[in-house]
C-alpha atoms as a PDB file:
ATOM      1  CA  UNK A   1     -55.636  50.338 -45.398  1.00  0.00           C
ATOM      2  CA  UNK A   2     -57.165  47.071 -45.929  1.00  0.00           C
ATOM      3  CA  UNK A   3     -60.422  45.277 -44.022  1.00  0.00           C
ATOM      4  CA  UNK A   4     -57.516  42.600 -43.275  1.00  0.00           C
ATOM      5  CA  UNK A   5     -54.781  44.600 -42.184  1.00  0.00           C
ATOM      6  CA  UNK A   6     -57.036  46.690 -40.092  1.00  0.00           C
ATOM      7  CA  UNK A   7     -58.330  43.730 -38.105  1.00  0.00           C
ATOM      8  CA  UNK A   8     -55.149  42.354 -37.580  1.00  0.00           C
ATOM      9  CA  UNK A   9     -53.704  45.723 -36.327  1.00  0.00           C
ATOM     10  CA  UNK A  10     -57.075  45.403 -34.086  1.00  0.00           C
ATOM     11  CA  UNK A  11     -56.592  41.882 -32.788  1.00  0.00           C
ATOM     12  CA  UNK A  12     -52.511  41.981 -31.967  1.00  0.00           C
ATOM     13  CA  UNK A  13     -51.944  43.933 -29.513  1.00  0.00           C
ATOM     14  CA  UNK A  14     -47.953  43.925 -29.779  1.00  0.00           C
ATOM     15  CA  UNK A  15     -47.926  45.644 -32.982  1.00  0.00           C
ATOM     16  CA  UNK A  16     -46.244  48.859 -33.084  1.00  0.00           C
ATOM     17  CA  UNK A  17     -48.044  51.334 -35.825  1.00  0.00           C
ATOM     18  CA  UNK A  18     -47.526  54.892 -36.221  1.00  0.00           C
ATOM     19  CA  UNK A  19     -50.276  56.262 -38.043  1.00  0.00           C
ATOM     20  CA  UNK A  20     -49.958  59.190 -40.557  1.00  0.00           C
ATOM     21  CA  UNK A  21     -53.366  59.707 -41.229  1.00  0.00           C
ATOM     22  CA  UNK A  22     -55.127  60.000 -44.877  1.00  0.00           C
ATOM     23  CA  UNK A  23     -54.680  62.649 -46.800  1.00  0.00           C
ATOM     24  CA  UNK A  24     -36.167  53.688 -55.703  1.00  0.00           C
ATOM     25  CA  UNK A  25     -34.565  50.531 -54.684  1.00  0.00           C
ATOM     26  CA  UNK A  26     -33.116  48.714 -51.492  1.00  0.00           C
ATOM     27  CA  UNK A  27     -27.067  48.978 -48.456  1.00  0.00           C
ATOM     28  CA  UNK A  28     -27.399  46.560 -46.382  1.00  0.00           C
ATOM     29  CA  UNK A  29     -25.125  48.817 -44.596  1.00  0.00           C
ATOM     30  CA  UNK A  30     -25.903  52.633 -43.514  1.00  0.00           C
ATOM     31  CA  UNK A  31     -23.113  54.500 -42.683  1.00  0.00           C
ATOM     32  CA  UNK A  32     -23.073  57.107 -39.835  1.00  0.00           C
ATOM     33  CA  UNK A  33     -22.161  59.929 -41.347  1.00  0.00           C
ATOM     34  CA  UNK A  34     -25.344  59.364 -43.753  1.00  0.00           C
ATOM     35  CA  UNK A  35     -27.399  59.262 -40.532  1.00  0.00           C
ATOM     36  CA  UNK A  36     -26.321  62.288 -39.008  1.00  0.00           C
ATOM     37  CA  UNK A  37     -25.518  59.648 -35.997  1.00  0.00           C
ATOM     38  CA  UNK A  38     -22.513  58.494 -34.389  1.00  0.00           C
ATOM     39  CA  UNK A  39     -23.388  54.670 -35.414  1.00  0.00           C
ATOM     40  CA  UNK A  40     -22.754  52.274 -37.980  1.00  0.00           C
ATOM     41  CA  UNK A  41     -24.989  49.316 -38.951  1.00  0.00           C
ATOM     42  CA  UNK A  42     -24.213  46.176 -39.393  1.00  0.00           C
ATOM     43  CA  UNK A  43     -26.424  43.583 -38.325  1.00  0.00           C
ATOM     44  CA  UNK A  44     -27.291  40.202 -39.843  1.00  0.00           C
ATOM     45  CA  UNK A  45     -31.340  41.082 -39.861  1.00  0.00           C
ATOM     46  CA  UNK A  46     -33.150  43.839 -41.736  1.00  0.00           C
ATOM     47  CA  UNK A  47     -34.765  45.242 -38.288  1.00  0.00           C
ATOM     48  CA  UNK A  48     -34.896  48.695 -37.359  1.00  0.00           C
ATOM     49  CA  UNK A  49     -32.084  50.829 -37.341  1.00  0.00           C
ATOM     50  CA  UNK A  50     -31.201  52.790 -34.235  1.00  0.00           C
ATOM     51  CA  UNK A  51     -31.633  55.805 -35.440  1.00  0.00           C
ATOM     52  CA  UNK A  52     -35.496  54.802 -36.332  1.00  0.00           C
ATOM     53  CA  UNK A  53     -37.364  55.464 -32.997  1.00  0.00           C
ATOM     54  CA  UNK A  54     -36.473  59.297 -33.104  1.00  0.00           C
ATOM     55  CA  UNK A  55     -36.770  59.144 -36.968  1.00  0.00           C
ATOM     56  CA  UNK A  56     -40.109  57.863 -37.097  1.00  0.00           C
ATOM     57  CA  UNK A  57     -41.620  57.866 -33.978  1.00  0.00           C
ATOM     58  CA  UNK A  58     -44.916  59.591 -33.433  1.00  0.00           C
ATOM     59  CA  UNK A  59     -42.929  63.315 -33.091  1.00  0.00           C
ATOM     60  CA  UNK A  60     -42.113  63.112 -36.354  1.00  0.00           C
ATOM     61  CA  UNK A  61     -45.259  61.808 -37.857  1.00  0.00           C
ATOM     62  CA  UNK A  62     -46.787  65.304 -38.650  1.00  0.00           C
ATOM     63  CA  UNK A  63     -43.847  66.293 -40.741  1.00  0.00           C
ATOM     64  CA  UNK A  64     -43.994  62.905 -42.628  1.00  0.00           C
ATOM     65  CA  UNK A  65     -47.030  63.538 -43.119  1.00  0.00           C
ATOM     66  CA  UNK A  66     -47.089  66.941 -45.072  1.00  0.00           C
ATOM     67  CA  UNK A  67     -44.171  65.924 -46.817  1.00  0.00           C
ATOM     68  CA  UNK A  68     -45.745  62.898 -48.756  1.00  0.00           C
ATOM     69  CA  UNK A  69     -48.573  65.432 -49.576  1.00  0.00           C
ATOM     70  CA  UNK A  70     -46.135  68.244 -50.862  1.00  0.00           C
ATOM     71  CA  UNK A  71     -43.612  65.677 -53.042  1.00  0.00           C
ATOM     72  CA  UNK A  72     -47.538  63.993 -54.377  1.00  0.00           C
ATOM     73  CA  UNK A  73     -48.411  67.539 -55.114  1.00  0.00           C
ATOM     74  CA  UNK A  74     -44.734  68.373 -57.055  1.00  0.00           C
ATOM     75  CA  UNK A  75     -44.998  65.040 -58.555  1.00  0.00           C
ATOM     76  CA  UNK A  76     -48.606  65.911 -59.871  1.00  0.00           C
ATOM     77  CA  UNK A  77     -47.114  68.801 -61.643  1.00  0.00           C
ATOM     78  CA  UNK A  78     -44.371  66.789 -62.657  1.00  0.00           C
ATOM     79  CA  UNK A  79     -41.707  68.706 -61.117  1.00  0.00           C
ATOM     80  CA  UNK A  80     -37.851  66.736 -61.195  1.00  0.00           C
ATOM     81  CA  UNK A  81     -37.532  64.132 -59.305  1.00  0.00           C
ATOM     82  CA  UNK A  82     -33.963  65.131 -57.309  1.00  0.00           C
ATOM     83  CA  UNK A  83     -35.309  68.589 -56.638  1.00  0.00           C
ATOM     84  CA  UNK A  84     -38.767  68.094 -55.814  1.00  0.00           C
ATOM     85  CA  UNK A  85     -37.517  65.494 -52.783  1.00  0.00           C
ATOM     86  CA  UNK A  86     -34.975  68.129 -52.034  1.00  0.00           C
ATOM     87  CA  UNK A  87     -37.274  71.170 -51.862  1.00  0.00           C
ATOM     88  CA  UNK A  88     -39.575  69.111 -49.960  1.00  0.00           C
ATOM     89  CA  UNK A  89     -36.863  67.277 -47.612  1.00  0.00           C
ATOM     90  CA  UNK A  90     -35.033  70.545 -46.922  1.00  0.00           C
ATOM     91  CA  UNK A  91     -38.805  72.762 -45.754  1.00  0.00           C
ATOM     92  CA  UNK A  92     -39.207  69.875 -43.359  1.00  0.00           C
ATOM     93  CA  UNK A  93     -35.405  69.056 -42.271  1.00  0.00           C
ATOM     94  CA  UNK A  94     -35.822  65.431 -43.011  1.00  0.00           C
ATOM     95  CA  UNK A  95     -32.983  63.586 -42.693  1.00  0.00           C
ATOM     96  CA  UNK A  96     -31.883  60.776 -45.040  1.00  0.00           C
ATOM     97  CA  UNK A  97     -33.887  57.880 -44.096  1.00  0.00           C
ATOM     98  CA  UNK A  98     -37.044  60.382 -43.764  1.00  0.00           C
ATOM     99  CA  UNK A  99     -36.448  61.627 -47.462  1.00  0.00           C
ATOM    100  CA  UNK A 100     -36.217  57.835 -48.570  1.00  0.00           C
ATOM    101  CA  UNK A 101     -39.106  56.885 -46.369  1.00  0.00           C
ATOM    102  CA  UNK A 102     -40.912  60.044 -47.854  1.00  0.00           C
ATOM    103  CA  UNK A 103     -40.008  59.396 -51.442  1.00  0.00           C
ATOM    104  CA  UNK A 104     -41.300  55.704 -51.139  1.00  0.00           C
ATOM    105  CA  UNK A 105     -44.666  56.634 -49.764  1.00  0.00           C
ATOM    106  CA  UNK A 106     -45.264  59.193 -52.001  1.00  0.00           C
ATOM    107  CA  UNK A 107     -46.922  59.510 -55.597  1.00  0.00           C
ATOM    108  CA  UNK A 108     -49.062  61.733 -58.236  1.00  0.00           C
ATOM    109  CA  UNK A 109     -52.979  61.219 -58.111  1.00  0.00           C
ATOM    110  CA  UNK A 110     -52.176  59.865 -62.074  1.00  0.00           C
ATOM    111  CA  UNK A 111     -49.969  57.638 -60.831  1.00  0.00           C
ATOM    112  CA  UNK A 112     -52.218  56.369 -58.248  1.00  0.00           C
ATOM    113  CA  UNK A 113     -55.267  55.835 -60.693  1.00  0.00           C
ATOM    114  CA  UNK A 114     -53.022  54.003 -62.683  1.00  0.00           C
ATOM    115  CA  UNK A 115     -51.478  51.379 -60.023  1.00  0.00           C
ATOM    116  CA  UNK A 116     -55.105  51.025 -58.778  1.00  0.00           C
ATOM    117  CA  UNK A 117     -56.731  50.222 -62.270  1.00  0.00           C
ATOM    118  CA  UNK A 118     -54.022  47.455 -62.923  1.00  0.00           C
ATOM    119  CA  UNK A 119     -53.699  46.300 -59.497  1.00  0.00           C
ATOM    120  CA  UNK A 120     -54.754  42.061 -59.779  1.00  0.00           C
ATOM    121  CA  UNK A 121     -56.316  40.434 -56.405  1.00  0.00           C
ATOM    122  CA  UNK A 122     -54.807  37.167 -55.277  1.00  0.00           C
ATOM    123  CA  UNK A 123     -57.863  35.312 -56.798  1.00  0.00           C
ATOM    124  CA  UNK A 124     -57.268  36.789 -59.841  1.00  0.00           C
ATOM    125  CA  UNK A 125     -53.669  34.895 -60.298  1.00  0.00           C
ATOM    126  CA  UNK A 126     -55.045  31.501 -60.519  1.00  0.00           C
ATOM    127  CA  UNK A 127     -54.017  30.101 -64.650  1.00  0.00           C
ATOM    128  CA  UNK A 128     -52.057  32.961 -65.197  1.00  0.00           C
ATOM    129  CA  UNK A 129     -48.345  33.398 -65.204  1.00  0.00           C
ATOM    130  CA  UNK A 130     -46.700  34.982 -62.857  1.00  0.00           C
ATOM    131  CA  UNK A 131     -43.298  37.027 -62.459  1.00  0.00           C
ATOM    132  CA  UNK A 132     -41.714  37.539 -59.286  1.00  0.00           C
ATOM    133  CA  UNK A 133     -39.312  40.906 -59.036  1.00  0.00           C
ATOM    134  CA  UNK A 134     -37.435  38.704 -56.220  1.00  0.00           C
ATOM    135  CA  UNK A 135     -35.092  40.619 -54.587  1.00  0.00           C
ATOM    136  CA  UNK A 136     -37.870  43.872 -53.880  1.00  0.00           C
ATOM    137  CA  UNK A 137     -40.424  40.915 -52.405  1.00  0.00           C
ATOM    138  CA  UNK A 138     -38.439  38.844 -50.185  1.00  0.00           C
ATOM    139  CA  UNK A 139     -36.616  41.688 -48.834  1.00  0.00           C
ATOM    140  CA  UNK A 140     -39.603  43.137 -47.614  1.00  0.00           C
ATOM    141  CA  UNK A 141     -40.277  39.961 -45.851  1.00  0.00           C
ATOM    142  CA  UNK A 142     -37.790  39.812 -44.155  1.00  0.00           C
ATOM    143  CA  UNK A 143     -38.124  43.420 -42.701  1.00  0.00           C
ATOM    144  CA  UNK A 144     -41.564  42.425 -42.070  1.00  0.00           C
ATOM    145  CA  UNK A 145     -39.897  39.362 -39.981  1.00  0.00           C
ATOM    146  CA  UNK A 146     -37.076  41.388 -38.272  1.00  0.00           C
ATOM    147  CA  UNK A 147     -39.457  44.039 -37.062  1.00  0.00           C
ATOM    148  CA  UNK A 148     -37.753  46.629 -39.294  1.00  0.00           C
ATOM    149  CA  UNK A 149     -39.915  50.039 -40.575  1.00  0.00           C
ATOM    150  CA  UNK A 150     -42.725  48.907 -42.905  1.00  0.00           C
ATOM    151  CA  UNK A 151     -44.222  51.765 -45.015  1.00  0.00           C
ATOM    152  CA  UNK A 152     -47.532  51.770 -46.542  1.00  0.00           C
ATOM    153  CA  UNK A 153     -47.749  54.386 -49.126  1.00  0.00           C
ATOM    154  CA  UNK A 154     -50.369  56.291 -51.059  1.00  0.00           C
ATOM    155  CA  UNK A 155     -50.829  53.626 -53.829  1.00  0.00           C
ATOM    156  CA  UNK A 156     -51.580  50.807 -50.923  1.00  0.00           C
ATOM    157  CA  UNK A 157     -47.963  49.633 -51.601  1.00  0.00           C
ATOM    158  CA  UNK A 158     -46.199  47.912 -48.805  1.00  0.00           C
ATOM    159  CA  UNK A 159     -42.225  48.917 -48.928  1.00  0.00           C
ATOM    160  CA  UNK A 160     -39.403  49.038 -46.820  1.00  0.00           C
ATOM    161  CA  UNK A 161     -36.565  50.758 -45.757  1.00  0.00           C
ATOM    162  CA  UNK A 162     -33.673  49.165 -47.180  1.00  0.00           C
ATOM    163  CA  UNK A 163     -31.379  49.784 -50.246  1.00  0.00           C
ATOM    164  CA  UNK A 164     -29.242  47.605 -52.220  1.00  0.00           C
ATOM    165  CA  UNK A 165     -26.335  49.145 -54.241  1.00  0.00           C
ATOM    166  CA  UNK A 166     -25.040  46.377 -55.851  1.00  0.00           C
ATOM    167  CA  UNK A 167     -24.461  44.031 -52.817  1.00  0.00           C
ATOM    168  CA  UNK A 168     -27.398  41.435 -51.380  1.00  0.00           C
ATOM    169  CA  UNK A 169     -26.630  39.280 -48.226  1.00  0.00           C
ATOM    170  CA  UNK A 170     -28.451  36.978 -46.567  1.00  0.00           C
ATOM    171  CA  UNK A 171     -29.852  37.420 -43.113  1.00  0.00           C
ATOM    172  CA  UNK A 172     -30.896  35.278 -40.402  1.00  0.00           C
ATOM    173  CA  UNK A 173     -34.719  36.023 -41.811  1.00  0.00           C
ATOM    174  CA  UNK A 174     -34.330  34.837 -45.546  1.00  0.00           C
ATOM    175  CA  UNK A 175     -34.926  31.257 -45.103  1.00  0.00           C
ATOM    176  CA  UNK A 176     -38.205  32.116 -44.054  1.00  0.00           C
ATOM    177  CA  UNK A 177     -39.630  35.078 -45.922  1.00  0.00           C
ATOM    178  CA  UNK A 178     -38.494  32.658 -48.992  1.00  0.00           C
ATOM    179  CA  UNK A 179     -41.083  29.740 -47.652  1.00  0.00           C
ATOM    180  CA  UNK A 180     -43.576  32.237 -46.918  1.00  0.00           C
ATOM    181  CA  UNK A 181     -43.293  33.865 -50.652  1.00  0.00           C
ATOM    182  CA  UNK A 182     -43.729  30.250 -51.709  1.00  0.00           C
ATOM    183  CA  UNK A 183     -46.519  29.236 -49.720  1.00  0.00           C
ATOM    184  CA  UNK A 184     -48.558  32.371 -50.572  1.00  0.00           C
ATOM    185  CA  UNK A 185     -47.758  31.725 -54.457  1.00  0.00           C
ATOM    186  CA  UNK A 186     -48.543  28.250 -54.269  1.00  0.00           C
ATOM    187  CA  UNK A 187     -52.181  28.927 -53.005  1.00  0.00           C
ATOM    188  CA  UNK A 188     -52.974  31.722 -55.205  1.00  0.00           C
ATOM    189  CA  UNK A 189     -52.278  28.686 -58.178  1.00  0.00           C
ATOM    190  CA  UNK A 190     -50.486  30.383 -61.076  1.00  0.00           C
ATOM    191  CA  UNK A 191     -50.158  28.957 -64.249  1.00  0.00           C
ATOM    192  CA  UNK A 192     -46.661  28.874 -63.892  1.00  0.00           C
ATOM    193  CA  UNK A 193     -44.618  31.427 -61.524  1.00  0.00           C
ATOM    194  CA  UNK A 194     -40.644  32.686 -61.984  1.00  0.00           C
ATOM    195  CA  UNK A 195     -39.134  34.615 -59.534  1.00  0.00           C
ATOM    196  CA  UNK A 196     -36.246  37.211 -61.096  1.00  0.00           C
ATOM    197  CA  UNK A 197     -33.036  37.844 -58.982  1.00  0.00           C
ATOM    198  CA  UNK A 198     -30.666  40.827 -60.467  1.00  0.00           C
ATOM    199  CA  UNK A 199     -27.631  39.027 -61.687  1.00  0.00           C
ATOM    200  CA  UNK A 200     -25.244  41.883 -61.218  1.00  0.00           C
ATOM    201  CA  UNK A 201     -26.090  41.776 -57.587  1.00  0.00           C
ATOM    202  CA  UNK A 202     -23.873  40.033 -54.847  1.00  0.00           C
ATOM    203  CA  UNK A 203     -25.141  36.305 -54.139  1.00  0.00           C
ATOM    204  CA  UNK A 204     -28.054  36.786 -56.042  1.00  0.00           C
ATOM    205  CA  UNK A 205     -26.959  32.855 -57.692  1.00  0.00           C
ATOM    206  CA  UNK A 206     -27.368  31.782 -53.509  1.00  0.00           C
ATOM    207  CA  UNK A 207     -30.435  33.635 -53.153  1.00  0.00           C
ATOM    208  CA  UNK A 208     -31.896  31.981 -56.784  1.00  0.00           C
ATOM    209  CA  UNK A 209     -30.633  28.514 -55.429  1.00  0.00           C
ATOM    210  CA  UNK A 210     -32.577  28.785 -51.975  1.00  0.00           C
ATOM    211  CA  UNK A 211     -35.776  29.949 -53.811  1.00  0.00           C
ATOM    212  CA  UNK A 212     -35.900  26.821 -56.079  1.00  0.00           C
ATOM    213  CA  UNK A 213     -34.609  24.624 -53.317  1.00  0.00           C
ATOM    214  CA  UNK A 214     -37.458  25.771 -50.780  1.00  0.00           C
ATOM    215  CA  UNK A 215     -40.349  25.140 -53.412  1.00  0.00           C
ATOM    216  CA  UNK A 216     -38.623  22.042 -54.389  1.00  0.00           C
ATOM    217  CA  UNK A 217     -39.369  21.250 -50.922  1.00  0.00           C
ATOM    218  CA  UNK A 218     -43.036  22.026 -51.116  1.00  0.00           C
ATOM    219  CA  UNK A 219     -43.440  20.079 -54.326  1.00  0.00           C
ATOM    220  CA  UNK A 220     -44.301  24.052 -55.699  1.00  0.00           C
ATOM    221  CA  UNK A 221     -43.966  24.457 -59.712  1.00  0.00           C
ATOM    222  CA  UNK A 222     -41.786  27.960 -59.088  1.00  0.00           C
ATOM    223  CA  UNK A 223     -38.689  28.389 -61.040  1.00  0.00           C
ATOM    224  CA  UNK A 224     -35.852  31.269 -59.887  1.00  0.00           C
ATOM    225  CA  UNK A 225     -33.192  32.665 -62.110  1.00  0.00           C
ATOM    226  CA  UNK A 226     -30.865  35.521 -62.234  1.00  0.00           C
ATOM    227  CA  UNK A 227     -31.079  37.683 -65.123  1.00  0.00           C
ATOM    228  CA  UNK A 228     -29.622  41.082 -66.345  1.00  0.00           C
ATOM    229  CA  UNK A 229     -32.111  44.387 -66.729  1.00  0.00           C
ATOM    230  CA  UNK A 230     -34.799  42.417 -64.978  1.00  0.00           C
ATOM    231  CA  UNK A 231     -37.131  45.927 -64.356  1.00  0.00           C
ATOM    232  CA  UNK A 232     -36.881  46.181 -68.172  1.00  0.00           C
ATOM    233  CA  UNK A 233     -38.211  42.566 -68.322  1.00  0.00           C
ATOM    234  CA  UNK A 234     -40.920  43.331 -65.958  1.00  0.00           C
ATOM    235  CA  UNK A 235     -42.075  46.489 -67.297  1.00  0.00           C
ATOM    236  CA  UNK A 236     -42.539  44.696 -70.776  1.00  0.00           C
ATOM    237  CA  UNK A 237     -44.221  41.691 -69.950  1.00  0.00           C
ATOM    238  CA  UNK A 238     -47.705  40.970 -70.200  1.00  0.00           C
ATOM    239  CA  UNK A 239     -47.586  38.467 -67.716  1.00  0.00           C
ATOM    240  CA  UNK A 240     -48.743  39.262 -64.354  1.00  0.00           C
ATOM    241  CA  UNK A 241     -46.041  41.202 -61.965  1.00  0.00           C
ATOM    242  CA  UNK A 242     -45.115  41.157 -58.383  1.00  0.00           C
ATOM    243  CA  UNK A 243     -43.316  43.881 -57.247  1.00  0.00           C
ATOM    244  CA  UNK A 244     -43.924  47.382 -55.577  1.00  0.00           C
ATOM    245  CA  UNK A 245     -41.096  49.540 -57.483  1.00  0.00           C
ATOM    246  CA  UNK A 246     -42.867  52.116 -58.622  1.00  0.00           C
ATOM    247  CA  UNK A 247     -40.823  52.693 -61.959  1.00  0.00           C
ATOM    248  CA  UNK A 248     -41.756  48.987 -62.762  1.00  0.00           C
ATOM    249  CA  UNK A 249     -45.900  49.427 -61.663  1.00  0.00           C
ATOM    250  CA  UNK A 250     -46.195  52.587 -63.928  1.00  0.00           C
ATOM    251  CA  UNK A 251     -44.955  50.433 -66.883  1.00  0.00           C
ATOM    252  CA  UNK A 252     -45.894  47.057 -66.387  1.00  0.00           C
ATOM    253  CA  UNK A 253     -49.519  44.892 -67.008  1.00  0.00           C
ATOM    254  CA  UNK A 254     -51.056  43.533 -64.356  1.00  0.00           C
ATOM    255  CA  UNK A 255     -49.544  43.555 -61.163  1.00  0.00           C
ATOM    256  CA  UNK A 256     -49.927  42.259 -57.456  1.00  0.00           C
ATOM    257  CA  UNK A 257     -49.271  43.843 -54.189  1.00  0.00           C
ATOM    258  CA  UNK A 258     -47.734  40.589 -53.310  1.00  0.00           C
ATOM    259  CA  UNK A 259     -45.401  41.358 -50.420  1.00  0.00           C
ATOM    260  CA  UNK A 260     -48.815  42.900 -48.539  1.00  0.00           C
ATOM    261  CA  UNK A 261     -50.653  39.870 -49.259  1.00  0.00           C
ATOM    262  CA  UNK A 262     -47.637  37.846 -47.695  1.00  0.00           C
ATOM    263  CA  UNK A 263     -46.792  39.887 -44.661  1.00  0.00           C
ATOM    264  CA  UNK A 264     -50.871  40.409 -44.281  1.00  0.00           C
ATOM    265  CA  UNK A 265     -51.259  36.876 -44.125  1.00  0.00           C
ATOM    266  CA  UNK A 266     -48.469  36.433 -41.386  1.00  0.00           C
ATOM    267  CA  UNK A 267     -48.629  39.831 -39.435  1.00  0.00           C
ATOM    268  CA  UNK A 268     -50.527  37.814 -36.659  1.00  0.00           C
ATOM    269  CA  UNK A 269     -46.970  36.020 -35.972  1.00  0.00           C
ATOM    270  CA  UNK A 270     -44.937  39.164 -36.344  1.00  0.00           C
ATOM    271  CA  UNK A 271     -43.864  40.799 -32.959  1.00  0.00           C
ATOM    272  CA  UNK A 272     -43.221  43.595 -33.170  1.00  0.00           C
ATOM    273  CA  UNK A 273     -44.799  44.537 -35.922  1.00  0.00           C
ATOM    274  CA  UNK A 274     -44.109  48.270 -37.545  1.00  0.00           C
ATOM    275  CA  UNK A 275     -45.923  49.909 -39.892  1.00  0.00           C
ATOM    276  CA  UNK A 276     -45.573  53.683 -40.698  1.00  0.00           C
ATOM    277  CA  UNK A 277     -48.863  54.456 -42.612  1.00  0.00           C
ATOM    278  CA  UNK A 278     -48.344  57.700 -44.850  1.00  0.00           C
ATOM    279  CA  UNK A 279     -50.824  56.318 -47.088  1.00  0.00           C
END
């Protein structure tokens, strides 16, 4: 965990962290059955889901805990993907969201090295372009602004929770997380900055609209646009890359951890403020 993260965690009292000691992507809508609970969601934030307080409250934190070190250790041995998180999900009786939570958090030691040796600090942006995987940034905001699960993982990615299977809406929380991705690119001072939205995804044009609109706003040079295969376009570029999907860090340049640098930047406003560290 970072030297800013951990002060902030010091200084705000109100923030709720369950700590898992050391040791892909994003419905909008879970269904009950899914759950293993007798409730549907469907709110208009990204918050917590009901379910989450018995899911991932400190109980359960032991179990998460050995879990993300058994799927790193399959994953160092490069067992199969489906059956490694299976093995591992079924010896601890995870339920769905665990195994997700679990399978986020989670990675090989190569892996790790990897991420690490490319990883670029926010200084390090400055004359450089910059590509934004949008939809896997500003999502995380917004969890990050509805007090939804946070999850730091082994490779000192911040992820979150939720799932998109073809369908994106917009919450009460976008507006925001959008001017605080722009604000945090616009000091770091890229060369030039796009943001990529998944154009087979559901109001990914409104989503691409309100980015461009917003830095319009702020007088920020940041173009948005929805494009097809945009994780192919990130792994190949040599620009620098802002995302924390793991299939697109293992094959991309230079990257940066950009939704932690945003939501460290504003945790001292967020209330509550959950973080599950399996790191």
């Amino acid at each position: 965990m970072s030297v800013g993260l951990q002060q902030g965690l010091r200084e705000n009292s109100a923030i709720r962290i369950f700590c898992a000691g050391v040791g892909t992507e994003k419905g909008h809508r879970v269904t009950a059955d899914r759950l293993g609970f007798g409730m549907v969601d469907s709110r208009r934030h990204r918050g917590p889901h009901p379910a989450d307080e018995e899911l991932f409250g400190e109980d359960a934190l032991p179990r998460l805990r050995s879990a993300v070190e058994d799927l790193s250790w399959l994953r160092n041995r490069d067992y199969a993907e489906a059956s490694a998180l299976k093995l591992v999900g079924d010896r601890y009786r995870l339920r769905t969201r665990q195994r997700v939570a679990v399978g986020r958090c989670a990675c090989s030691d190569t892996a790790k090295t990897l991420r690490a040796s490319k990883l670029y600090e926010p200084g390090a942006v400055m004359g450089r372009p910059l590509l934004i995987d949008g939809l896997n940034v500003i999502t995380t905001i917004e969890v990050a602004l509805s007090g939804g699960v946070l999850l730091l993982g082994r490779d000192g990615c911040l992820r979150d929770m939720a799932s998109f299977h073809g369908s994106y809406r917009m919450v009460l929380e976008s507006e925001r997380a959008v001017a605080i991705l722009v604000d945090v690119v616009e000091v770091m001072s890229p060369s030039e900055t796009t943001v990529y939205i998944d154009r087979p995804v559901s109001n990914s044009g409104r989503l691409a609209e309100l980015v461009r609109r917003t830095a319009a706003a702020r007088s920020c040079r940041l173009e948005a646009t929805t494009a097809d295969r945009v994780d192919e376009r990130l792994k190949a570029s040599t620009a620098v890359v802002a995302s924390a999907d793991s299939a697109i860090l293992d094959r991309c340049g230079p990257w940066l951890n950009l939704a932690r640098i945003a939501v460290e930047r504003l945790q001292a406003q967020l209330d509550p403020f959950w973080l599950l560290d399996l790191s």
